[in-house]
Protein backbone atom coordinates (compact mmCIF):
# COMPACT_ATOMS: atom_id res chain seq x y z
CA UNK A 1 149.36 58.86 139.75
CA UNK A 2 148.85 59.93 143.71
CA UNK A 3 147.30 62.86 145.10
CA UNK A 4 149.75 65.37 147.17
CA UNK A 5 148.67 68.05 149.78
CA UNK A 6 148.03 71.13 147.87
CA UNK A 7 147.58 73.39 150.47
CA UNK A 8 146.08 72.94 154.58
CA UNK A 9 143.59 75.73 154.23
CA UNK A 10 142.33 77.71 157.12
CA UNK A 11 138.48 79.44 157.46
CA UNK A 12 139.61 82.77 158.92
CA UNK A 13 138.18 86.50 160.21
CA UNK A 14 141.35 88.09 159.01
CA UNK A 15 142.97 86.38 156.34
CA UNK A 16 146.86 88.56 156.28
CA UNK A 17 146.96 88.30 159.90
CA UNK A 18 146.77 84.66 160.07
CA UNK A 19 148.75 84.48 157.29
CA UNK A 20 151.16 86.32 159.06
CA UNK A 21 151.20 84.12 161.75
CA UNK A 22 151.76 81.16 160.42
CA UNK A 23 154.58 82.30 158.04
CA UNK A 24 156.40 83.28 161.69
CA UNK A 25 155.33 79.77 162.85
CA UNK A 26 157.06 78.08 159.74
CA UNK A 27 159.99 80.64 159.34
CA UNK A 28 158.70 81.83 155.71
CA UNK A 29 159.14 85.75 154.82
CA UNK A 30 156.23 87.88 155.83
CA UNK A 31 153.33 87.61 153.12
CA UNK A 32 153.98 90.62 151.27
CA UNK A 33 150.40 90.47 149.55
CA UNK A 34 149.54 89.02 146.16
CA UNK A 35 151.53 89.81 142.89
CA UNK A 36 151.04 93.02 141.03
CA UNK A 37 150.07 91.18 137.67
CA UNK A 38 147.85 89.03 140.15
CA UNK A 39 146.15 91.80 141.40
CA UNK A 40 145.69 93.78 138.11
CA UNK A 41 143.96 90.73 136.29
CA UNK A 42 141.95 90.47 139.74
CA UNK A 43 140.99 94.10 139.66
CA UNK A 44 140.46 93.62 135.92
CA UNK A 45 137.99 91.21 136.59
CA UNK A 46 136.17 93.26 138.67
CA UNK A 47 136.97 92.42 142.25
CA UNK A 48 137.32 95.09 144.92
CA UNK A 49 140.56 95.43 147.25
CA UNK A 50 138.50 93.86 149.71
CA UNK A 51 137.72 91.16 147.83
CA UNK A 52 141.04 90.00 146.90
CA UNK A 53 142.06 90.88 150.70
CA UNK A 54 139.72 88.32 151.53
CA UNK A 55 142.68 85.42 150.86
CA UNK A 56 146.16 85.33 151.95
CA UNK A 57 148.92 82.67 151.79
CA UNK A 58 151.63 81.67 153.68
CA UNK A 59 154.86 80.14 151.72
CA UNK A 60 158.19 80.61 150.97
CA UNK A 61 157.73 79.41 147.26
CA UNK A 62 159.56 75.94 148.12
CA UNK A 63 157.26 73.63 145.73
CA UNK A 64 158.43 70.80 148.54
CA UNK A 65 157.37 72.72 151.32
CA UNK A 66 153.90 73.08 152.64
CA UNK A 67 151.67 76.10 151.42
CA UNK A 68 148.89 77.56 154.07
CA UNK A 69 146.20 79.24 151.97
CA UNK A 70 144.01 81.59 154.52
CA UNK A 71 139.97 82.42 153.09
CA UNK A 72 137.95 84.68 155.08
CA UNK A 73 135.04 83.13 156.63
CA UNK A 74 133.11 85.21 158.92
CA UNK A 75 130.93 82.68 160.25
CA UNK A 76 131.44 81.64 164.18
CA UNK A 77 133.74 79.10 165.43
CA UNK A 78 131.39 76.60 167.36
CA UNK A 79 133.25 73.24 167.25
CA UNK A 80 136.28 71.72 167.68
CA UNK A 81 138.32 70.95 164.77
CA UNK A 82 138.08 67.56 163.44
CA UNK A 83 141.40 67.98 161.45
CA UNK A 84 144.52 69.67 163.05
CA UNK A 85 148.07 70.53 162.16
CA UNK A 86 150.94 69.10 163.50
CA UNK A 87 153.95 70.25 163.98
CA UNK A 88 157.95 70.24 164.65
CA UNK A 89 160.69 72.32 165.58
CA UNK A 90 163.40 69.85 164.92
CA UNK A 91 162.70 68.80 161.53
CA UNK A 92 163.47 65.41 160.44
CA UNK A 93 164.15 63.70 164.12
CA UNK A 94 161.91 63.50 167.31
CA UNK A 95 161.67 66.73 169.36
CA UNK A 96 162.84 66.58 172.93
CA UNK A 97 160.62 68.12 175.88
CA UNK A 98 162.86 71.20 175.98
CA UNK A 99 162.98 71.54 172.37
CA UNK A 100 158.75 71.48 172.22
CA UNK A 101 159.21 74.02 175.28
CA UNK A 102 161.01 76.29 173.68
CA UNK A 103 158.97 76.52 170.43
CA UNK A 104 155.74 76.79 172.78
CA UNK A 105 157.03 79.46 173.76
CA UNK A 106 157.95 81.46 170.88
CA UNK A 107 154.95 80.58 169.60
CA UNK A 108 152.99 82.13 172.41
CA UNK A 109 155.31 85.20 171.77
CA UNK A 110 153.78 85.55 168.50
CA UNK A 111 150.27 85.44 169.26
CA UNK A 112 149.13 81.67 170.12
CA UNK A 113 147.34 80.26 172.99
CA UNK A 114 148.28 77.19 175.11
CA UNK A 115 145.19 74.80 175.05
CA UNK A 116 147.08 71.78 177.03
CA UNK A 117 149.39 69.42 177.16
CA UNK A 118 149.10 65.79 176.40
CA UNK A 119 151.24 63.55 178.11
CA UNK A 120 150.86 60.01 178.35
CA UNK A 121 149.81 57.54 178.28
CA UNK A 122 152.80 55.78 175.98
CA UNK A 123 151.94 54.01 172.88
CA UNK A 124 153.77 50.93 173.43
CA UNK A 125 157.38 51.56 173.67
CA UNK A 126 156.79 55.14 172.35
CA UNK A 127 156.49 58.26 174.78
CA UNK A 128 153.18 60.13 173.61
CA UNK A 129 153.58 63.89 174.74
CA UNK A 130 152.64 66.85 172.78
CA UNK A 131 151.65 70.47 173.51
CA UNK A 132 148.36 71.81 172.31
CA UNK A 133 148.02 75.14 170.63
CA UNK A 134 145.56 77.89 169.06
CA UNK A 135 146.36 80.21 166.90
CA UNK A 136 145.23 83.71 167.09
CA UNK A 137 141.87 82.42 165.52
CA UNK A 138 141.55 79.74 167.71
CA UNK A 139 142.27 76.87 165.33
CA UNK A 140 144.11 74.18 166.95
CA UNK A 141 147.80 72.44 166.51
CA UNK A 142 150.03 70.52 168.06
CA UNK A 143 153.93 70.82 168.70
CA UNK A 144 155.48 67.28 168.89
């Protein structure tokens, strides 16, 4: 047996909004909260609305499609990430320049930031150029 990405999980200060955001990014329907029977057993259990606001998801249920799980985490940002996200607007295939330009910009439409972008040097015969991004929280991703 192998191990399979569960979810890419994201420390954040407002869990729905950044859930919100990323279900834009990936073109999965708007979180529309957690499931009635979810949050009766929750409430059941004794947690507040706040509590179970503190965790949102983005997904569009596809078991073969990559689930972002937001927990809030109130703590200051002071590094870097040391793990990112990349991504595509063209699916299987390379993206082209204008393709990558084009999702940058929607992207900045919906609330990211432009950190920079990386061109060069190649990687042998391969062109290396990708834009860097922050979400609304400041994490960091890549369109290439």
């Amino acid at each position: 047996m192998t191990a399979r990405i569960a979810n890419v999980t994201f420390h954040a200060e407002n869990p729905e909004a950044l859930a919100r955001f990323w279900a834009a990014v990936m073109g999965y329907p708007e979180p529309a909260g957690w499931p009635a029977d979810e949050v009766a057993a929750l409430r059941e259990y004794g947690m507040s609305d706040d509590d179970i606001a503190a965790r949102a998801e983005a997904w569009d249920g596809d078991p073969s499609h990559q689930r972002f799980y937001f927990t809030r985490y109130l703590h200051e940002k002071r590094h870097r990430n040391r793990m990112h996200v990349d991504i595509t607007p063209s699916g299987d295939r390379h993206a082209t320049r204008e393709e990558l330009e084009l999702e940058r910009d929607r992207l900045i439409a919906l609330g990211a930031t432009l950190e920079k972008v990386l061109d060069g040097p190649s990687w042998g015969p391969f062109e290396e150029f990708a834009i860097m991004m922050r979400d609304p929280e400041g994490n960091e991703f890549c369109l290439q």
